[in-house]
N, C-alpha and C. Protein backbone atom coordinates (compact mmCIF):
# COMPACT_ATOMS: atom_id res chain seq x y z
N UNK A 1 -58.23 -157.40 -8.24
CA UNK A 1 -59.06 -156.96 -7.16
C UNK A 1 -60.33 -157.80 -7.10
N UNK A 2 -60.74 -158.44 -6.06
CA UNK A 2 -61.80 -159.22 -5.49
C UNK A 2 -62.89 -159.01 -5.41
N UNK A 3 -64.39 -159.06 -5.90
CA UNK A 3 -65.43 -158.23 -6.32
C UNK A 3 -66.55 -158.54 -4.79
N UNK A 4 -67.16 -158.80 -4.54
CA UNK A 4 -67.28 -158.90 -3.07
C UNK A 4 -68.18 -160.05 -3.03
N UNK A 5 -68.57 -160.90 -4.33
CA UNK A 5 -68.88 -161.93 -4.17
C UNK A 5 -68.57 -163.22 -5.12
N UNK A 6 -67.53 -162.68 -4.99
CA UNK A 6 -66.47 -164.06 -5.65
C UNK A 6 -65.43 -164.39 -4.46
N UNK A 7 -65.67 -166.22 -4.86
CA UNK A 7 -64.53 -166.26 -4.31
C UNK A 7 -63.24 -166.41 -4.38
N UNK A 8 -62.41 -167.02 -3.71
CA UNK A 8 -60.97 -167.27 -3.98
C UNK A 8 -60.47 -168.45 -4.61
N UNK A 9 -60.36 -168.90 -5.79
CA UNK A 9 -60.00 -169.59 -6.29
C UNK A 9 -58.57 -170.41 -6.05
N UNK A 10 -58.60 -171.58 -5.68
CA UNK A 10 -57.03 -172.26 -5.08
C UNK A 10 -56.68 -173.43 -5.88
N UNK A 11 -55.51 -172.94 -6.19
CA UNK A 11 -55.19 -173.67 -7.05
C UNK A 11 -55.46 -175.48 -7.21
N UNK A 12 -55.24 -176.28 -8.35
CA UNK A 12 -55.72 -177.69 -7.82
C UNK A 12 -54.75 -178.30 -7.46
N UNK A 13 -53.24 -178.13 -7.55
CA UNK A 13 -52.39 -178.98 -6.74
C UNK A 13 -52.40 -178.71 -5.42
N UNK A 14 -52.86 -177.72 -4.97
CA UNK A 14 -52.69 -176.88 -3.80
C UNK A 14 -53.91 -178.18 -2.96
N UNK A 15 -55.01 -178.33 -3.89
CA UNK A 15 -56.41 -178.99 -3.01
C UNK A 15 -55.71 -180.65 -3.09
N UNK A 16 -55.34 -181.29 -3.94
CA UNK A 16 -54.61 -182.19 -4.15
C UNK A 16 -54.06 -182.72 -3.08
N UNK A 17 -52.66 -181.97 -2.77
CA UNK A 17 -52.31 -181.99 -1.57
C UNK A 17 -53.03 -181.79 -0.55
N UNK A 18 -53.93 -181.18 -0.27
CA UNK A 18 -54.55 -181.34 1.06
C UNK A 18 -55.40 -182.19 1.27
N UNK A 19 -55.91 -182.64 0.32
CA UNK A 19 -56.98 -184.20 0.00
C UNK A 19 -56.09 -185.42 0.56
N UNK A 20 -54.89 -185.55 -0.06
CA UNK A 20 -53.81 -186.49 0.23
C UNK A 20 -53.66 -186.17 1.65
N UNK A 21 -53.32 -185.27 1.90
CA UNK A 21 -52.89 -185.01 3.62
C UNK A 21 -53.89 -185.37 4.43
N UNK A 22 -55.36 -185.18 4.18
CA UNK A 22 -56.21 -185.36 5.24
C UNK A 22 -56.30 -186.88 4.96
N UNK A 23 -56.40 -187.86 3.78
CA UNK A 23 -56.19 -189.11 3.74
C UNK A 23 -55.13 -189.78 4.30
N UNK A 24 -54.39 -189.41 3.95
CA UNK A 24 -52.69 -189.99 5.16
C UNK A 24 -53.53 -189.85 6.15
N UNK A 25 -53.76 -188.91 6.80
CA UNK A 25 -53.88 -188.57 8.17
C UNK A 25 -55.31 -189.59 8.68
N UNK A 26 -56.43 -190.00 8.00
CA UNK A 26 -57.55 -190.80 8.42
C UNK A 26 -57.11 -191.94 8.98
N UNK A 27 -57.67 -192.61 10.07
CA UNK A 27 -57.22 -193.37 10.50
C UNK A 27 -58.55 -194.04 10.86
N UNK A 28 -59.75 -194.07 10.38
CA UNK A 28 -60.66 -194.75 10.17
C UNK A 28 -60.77 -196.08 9.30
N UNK A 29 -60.97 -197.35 9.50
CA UNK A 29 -60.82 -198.23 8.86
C UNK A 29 -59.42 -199.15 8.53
N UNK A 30 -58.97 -198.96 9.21
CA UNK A 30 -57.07 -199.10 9.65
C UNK A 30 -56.94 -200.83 10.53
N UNK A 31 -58.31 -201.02 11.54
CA UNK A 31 -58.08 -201.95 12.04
C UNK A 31 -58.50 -203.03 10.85
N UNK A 32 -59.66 -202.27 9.97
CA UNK A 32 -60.50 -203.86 8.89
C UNK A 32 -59.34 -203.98 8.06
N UNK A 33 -58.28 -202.74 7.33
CA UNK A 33 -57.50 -203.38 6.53
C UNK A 33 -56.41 -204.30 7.56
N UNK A 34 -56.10 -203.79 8.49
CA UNK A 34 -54.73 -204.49 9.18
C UNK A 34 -55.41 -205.92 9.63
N UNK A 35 -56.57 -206.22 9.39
CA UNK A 35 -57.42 -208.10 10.00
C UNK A 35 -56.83 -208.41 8.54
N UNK A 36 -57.54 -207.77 7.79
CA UNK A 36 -57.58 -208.48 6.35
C UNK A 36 -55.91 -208.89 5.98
N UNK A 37 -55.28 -208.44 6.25
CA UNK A 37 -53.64 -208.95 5.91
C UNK A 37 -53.50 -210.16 6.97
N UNK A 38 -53.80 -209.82 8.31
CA UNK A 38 -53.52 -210.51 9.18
C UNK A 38 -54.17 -212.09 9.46
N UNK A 39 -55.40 -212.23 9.00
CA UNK A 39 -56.59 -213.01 8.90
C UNK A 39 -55.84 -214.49 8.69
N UNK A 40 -55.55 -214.11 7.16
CA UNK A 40 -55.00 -215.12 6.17
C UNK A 40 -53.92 -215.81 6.99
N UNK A 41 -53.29 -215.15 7.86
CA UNK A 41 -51.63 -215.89 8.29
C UNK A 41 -52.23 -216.76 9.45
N UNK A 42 -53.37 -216.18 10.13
CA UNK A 42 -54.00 -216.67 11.44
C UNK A 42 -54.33 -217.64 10.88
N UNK A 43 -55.74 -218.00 10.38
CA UNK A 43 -56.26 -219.21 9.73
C UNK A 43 -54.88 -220.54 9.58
N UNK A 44 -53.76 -219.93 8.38
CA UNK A 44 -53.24 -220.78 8.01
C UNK A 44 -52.44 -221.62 9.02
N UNK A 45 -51.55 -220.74 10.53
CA UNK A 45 -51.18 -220.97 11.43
C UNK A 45 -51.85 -221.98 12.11
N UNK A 46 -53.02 -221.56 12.49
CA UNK A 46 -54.47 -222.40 13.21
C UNK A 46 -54.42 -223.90 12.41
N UNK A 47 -54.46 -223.98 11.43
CA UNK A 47 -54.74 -225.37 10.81
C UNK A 47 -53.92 -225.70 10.45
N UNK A 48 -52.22 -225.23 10.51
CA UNK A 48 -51.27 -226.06 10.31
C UNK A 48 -50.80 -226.15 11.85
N UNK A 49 -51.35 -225.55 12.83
CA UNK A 49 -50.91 -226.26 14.16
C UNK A 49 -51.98 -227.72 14.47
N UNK A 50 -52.81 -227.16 13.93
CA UNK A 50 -54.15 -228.51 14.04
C UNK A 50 -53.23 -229.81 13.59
N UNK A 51 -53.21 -229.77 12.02
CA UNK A 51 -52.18 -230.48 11.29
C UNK A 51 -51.26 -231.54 12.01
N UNK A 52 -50.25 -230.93 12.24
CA UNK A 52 -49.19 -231.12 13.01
C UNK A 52 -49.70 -232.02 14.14
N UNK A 53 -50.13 -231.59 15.07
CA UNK A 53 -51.06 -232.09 16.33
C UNK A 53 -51.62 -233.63 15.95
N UNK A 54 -52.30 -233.48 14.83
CA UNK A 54 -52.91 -235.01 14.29
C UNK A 54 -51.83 -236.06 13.98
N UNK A 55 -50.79 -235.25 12.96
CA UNK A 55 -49.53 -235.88 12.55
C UNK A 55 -48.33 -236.62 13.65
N UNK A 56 -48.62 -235.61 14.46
CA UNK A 56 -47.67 -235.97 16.22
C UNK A 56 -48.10 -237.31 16.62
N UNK A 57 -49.81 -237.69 17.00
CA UNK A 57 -50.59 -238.31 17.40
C UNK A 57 -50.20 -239.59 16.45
N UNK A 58 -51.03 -239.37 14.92
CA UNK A 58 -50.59 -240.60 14.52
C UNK A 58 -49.36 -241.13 14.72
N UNK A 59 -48.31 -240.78 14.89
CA UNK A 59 -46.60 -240.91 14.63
C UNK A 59 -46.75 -241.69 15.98
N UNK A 60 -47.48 -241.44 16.84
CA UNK A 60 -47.03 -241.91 18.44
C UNK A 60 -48.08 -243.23 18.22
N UNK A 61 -48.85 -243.14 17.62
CA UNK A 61 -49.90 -244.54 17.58
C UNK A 61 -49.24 -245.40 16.42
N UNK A 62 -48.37 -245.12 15.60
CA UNK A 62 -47.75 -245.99 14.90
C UNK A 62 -47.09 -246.52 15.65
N UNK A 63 -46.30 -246.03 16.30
CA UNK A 63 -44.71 -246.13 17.05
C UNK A 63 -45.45 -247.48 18.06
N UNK A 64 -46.67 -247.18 18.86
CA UNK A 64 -47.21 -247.65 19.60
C UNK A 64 -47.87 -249.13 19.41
N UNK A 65 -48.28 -249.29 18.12
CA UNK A 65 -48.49 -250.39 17.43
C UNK A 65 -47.16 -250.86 17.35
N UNK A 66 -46.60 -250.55 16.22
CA UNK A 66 -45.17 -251.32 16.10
C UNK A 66 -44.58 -252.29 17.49
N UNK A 67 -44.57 -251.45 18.51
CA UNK A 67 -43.88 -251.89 19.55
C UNK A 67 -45.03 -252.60 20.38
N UNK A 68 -46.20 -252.75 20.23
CA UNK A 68 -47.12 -253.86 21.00
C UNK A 68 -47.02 -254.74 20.02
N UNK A 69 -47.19 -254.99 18.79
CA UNK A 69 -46.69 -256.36 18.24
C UNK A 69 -45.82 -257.08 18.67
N UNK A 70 -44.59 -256.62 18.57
CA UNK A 70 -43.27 -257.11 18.73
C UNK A 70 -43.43 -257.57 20.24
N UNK A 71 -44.28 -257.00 21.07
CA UNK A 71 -44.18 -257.38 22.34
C UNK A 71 -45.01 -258.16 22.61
N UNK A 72 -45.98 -258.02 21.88
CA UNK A 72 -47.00 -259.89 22.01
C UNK A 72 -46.50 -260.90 21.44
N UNK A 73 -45.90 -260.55 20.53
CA UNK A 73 -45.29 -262.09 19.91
C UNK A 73 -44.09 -262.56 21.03
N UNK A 74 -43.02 -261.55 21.27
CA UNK A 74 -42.06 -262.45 22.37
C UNK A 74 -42.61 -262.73 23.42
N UNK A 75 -43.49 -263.10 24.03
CA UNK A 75 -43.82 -263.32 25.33
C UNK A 75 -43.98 -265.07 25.20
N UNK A 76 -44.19 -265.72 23.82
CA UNK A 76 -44.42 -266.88 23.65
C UNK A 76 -43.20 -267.44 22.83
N UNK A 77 -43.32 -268.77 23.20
CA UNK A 77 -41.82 -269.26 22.38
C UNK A 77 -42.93 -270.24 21.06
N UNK A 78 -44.15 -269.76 20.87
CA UNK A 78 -44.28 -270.55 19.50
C UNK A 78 -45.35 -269.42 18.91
N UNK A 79 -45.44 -269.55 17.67
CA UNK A 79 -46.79 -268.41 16.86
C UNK A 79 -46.88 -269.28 15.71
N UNK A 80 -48.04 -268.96 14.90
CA UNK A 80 -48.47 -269.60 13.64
C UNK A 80 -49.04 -268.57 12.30
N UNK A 81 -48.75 -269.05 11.35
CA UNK A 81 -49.42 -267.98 10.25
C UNK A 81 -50.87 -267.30 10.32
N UNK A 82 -51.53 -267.64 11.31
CA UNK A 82 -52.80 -267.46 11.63
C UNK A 82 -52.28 -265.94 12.58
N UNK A 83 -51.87 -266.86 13.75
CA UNK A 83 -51.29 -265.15 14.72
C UNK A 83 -51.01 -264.33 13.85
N UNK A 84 -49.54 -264.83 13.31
CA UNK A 84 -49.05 -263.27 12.36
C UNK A 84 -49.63 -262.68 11.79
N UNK A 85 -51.12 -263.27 10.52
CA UNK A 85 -51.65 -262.54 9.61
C UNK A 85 -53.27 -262.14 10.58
N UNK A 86 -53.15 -261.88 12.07
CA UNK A 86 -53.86 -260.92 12.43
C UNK A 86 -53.35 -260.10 12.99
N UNK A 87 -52.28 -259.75 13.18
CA UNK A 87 -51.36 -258.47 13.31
C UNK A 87 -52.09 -257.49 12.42
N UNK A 88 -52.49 -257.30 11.33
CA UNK A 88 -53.10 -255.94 10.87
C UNK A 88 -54.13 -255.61 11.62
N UNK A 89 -54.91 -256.37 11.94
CA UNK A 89 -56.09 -256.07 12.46
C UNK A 89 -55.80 -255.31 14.05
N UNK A 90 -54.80 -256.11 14.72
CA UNK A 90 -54.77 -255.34 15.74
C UNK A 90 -54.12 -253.65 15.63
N UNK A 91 -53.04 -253.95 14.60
CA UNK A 91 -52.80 -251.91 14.08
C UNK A 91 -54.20 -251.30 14.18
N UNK A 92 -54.62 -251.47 13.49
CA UNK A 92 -56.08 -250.95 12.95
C UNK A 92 -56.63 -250.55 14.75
N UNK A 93 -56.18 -251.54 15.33
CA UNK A 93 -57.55 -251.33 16.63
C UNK A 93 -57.12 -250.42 17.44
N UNK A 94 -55.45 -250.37 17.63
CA UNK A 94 -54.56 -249.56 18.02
C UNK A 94 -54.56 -247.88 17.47
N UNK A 95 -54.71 -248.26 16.21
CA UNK A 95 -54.45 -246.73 15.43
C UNK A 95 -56.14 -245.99 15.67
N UNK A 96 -57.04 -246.69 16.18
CA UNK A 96 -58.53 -245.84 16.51
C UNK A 96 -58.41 -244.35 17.55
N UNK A 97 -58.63 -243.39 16.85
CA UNK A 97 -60.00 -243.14 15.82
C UNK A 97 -59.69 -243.03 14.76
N UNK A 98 -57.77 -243.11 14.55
CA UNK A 98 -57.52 -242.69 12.99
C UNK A 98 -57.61 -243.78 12.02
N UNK A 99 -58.14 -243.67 10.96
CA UNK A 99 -58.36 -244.70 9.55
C UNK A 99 -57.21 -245.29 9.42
N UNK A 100 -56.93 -246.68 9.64
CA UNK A 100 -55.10 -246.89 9.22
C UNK A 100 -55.68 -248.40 8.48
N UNK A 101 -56.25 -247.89 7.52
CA UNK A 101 -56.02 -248.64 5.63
C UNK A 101 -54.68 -248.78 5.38
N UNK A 102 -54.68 -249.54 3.93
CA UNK A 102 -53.70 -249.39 3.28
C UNK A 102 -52.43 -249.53 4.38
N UNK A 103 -52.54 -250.36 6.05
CA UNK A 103 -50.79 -250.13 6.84
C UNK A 103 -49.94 -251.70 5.98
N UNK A 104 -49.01 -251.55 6.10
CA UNK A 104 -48.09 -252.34 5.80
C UNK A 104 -46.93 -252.80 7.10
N UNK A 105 -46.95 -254.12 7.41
CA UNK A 105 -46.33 -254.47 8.32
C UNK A 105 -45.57 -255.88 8.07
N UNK A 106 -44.56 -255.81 8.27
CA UNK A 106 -43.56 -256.87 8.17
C UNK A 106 -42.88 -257.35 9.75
N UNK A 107 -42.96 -258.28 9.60
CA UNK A 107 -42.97 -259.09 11.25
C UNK A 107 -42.16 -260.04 10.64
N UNK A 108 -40.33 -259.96 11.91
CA UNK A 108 -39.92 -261.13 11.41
C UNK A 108 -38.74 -261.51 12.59
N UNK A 109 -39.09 -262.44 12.91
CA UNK A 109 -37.94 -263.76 13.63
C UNK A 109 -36.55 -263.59 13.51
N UNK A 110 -35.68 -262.84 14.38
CA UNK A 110 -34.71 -263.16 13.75
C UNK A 110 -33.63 -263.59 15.26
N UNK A 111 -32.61 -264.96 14.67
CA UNK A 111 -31.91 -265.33 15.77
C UNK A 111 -31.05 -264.77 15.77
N UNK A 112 -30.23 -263.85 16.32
CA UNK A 112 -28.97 -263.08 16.70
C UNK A 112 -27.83 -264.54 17.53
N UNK A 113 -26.78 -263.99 16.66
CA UNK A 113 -25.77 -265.06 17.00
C UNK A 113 -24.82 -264.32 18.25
N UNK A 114 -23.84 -264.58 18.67
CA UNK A 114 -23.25 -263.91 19.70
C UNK A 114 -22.02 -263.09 19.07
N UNK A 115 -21.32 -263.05 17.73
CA UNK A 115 -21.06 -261.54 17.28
C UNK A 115 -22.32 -260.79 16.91
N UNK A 116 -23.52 -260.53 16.75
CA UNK A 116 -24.16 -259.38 16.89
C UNK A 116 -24.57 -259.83 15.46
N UNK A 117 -24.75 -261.06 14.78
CA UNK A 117 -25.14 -261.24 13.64
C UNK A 117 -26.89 -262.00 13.22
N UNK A 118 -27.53 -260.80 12.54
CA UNK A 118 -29.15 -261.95 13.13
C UNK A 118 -29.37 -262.59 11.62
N UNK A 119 -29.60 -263.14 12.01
CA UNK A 119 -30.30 -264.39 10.74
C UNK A 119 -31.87 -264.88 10.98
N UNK A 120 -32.70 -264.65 9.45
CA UNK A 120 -33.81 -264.82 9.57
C UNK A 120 -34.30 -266.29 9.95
N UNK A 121 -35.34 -265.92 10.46
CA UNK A 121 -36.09 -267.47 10.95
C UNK A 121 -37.48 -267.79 10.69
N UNK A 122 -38.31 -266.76 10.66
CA UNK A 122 -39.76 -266.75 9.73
C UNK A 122 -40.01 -265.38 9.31
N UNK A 123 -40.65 -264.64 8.57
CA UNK A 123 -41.21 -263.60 8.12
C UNK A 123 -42.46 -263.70 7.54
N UNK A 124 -43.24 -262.43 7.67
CA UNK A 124 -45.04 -262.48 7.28
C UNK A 124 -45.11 -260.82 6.74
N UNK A 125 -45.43 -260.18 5.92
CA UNK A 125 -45.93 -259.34 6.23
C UNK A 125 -47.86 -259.21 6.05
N UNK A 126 -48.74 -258.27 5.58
CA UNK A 126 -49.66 -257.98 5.76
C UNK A 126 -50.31 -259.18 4.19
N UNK A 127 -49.78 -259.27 3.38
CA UNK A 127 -50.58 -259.34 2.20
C UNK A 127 -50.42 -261.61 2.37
N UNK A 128 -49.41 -261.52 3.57
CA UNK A 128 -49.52 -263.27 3.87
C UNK A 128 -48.56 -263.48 2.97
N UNK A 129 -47.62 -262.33 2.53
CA UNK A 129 -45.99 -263.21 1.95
C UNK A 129 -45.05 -263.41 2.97
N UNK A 130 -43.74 -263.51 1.95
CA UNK A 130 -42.61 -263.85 3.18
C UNK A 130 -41.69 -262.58 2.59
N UNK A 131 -41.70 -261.36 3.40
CA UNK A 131 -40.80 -260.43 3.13
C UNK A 131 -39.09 -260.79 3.10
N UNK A 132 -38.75 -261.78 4.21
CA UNK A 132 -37.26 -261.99 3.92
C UNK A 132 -37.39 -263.13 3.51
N UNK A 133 -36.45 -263.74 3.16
CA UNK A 133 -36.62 -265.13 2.76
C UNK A 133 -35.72 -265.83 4.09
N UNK A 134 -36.11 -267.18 4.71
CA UNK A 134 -35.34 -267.65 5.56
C UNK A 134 -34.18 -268.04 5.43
N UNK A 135 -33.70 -268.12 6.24
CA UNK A 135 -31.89 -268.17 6.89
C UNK A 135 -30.88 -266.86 6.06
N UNK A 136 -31.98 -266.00 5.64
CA UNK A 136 -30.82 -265.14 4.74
C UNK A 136 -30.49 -264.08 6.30
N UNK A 137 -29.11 -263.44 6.11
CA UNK A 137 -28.90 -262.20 7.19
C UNK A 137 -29.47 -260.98 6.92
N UNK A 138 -29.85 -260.22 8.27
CA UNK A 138 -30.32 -258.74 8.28
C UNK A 138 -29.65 -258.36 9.21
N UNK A 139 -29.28 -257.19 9.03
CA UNK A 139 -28.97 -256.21 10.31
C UNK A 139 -29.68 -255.98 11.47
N UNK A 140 -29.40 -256.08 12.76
CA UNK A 140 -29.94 -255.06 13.68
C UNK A 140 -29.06 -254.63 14.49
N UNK A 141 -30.15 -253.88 15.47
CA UNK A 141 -29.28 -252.77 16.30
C UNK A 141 -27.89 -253.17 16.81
N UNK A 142 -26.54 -253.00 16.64
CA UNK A 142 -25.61 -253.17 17.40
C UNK A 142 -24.97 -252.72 18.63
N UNK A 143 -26.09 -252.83 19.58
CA UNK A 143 -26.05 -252.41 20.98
C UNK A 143 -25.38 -253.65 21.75
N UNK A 144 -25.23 -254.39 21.47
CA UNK A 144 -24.63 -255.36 22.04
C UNK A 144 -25.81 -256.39 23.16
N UNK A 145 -27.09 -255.96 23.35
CA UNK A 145 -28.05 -256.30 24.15
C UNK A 145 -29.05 -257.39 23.42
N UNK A 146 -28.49 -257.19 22.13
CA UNK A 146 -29.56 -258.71 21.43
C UNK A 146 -28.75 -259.52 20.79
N UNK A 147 -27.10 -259.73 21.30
CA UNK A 147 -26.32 -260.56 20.95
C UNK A 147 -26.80 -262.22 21.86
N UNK A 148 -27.00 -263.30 21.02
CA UNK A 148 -27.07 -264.27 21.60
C UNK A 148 -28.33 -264.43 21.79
N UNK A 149 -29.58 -263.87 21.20
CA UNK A 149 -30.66 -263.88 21.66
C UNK A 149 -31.76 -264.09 20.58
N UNK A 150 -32.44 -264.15 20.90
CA UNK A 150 -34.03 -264.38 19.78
C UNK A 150 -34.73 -262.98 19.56
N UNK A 151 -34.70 -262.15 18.49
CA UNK A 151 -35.76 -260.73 18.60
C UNK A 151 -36.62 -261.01 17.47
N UNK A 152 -37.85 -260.22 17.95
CA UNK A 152 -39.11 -260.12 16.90
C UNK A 152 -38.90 -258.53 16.30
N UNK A 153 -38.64 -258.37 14.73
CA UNK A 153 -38.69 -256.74 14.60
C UNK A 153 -39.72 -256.88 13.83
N UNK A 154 -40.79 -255.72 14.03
CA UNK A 154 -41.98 -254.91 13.55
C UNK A 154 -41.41 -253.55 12.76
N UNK A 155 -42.04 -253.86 11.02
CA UNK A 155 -41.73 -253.12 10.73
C UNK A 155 -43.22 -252.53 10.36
N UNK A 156 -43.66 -251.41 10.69
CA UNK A 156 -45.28 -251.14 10.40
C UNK A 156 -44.68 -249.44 9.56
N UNK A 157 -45.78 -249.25 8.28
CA UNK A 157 -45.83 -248.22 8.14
C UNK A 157 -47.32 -247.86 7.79
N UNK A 158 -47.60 -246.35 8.00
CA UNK A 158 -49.43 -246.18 7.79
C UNK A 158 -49.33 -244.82 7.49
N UNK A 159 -49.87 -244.78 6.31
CA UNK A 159 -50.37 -243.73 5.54
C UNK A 159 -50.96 -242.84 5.72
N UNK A 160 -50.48 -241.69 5.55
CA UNK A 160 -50.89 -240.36 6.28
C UNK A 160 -51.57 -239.19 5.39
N UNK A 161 -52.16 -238.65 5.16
CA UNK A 161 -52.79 -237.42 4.38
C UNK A 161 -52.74 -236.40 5.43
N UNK A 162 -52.01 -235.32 4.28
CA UNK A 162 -52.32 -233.93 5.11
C UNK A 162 -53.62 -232.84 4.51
N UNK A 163 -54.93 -232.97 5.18
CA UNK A 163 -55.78 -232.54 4.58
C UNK A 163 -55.66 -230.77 4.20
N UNK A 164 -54.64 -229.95 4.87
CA UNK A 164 -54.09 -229.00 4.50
C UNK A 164 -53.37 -228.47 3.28
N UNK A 165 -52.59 -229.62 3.06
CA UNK A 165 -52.00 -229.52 1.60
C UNK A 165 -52.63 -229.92 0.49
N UNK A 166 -53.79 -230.58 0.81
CA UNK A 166 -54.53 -231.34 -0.43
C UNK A 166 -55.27 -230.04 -0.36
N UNK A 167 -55.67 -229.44 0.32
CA UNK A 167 -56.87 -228.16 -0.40
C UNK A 167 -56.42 -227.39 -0.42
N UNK A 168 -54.81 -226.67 -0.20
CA UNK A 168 -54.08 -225.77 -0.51
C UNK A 168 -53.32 -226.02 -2.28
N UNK A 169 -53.43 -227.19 -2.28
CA UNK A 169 -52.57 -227.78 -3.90
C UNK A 169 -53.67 -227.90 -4.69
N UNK A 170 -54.82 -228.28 -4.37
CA UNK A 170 -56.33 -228.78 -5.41
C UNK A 170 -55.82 -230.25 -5.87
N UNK A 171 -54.73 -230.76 -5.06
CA UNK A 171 -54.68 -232.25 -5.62
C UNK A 171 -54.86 -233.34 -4.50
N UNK A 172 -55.03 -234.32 -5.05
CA UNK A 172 -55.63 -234.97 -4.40
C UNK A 172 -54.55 -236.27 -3.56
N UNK A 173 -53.19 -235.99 -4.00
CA UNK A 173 -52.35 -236.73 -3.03
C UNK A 173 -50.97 -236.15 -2.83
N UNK A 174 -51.19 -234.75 -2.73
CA UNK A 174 -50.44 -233.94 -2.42
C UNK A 174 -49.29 -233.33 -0.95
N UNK A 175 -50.59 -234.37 -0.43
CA UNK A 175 -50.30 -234.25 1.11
C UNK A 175 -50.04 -235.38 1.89
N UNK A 176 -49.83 -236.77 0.92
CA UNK A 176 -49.24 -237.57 1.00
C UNK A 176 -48.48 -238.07 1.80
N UNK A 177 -48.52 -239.10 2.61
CA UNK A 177 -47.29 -239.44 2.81
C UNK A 177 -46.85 -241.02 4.17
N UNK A 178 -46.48 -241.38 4.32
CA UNK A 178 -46.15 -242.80 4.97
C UNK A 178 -45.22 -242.55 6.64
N UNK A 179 -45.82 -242.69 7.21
CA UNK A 179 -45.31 -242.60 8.22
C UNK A 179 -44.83 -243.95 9.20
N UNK A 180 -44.04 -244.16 9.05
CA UNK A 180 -42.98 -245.36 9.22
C UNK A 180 -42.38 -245.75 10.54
N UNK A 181 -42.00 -246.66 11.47
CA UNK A 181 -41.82 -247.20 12.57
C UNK A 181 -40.91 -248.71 12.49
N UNK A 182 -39.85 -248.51 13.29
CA UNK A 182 -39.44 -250.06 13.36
C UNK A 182 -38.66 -250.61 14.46
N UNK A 183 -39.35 -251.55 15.46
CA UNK A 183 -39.26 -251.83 16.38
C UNK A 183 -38.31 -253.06 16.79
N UNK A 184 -37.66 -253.42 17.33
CA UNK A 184 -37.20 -254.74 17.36
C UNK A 184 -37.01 -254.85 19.26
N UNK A 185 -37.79 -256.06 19.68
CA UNK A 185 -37.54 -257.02 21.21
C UNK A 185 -37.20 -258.10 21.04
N UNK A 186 -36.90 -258.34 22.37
CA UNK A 186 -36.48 -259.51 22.36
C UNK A 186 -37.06 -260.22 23.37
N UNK A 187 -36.61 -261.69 22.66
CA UNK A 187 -38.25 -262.91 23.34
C UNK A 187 -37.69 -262.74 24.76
N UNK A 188 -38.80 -262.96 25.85
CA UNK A 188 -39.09 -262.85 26.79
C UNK A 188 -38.81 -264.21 28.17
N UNK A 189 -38.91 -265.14 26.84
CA UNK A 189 -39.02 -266.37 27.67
C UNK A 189 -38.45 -267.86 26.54
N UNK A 190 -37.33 -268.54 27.15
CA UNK A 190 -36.98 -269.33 25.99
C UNK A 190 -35.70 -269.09 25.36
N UNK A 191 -35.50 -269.37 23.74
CA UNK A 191 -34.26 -269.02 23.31
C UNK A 191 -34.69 -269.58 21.78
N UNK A 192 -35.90 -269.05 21.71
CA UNK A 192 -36.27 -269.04 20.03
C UNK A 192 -37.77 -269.24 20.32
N UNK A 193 -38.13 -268.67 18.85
CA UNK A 193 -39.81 -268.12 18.74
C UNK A 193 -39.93 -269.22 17.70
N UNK A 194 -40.71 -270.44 17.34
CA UNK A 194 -41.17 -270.90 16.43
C UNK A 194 -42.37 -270.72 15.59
N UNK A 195 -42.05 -270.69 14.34
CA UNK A 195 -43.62 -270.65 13.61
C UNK A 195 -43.65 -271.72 13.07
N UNK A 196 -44.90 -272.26 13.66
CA UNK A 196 -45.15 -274.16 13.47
C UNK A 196 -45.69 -273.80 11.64
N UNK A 197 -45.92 -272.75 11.06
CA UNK A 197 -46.38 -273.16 9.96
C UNK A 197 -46.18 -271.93 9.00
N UNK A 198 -44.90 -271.50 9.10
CA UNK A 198 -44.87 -270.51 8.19
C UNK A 198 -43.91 -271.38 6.97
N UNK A 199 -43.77 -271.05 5.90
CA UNK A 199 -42.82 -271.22 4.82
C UNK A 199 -41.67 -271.31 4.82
């Protein structure tokens, strides 16, 4: 019997549960946790679409170099070790605003016979060697369109960093990587490209 100023004592699983129930049920603070999960995926999305976007760009300014070399050199039926070994410089002017250090480009002469067979005729790349050695064979495209003919192929590659993966890894060439192009035309005018002074 209940004395008239006491109260009713309830049990503690009883309050337990209703503590829990009115917490389930709060729905205060629901949007800051659901950012905080969500935040992290946004950001990372955001700067690997950035990423990508830069990576697209360079890929199209490589591609773009590659194939203006090859197309300045056939327009003339003679070049010299001087022309060829400023081919880097023009990548470089091409690849602006992006840094393209460290590109590597191999530029080389080759006469295509009329089965579809090319044989070298000069080669240069960036450092002023001779990447093929002359009269040895290389492959190209077997389209049947540079049979019988003179082509210049550009081989350019330029070094790429993904500044995403380097500060996601904490290393420093993680994100690495070479992004590569190889072009081959054919001369324009004539029926062979001479280099009055290559090796």
């Amino acid at each position: 019997m209940l004395m008239r100023d006491e109260v009713p004592r309830i049990p503690v699983t009883a309050r337990l549960r209703a503590r829990a129930g009115r917490l389930l049920g709060d729905r205060g603070g629901a949007g800051a946790i659901e950012f905080a999960f969500i935040a992290p995926m946004l950001l990372v999305a955001y700067l690997g679409a950035f990423e990508a976007s830069v990576g697209f760009s360079v890929s199209r300014k490589t591609a773009r170099a590659a194939a203006t070399i090859s197309d300045l050199l056939t327009q003339s039926t003679l070049v010299s070790v001087d022309t060829l070994d400023g081919m880097p410089h023009v990548v470089r002017a091409l690849m602006a605003p992006y840094v393209a250090a460290n590109v590597k480009v191999k530029i080389t002469g080759i006469a295509v016979d009329s089965s579809g067979q090319g044989q070298v005729r000069w080669s240069r790349d960036e450092a002023g060697g001779t990447p093929y050695a002359k009269d040895s064979s290389v492959s190209v495209p077997q389209d049947g369109s540079m049979d019988s003919s003179f082509v210049v192929r550009t081989e350019l590659s330029v070094p790429y960093r993904m500044k995403m993966l380097d500060m996601m890894q904490g290393k420093g060439d993680a994100g690495a990587f070479s992004i590569s192009k190889t072009y081959y035309y054919r001369q324009r005018v004539g029926s062979g490209i001479t280099c009055s002074d290559c090796p």
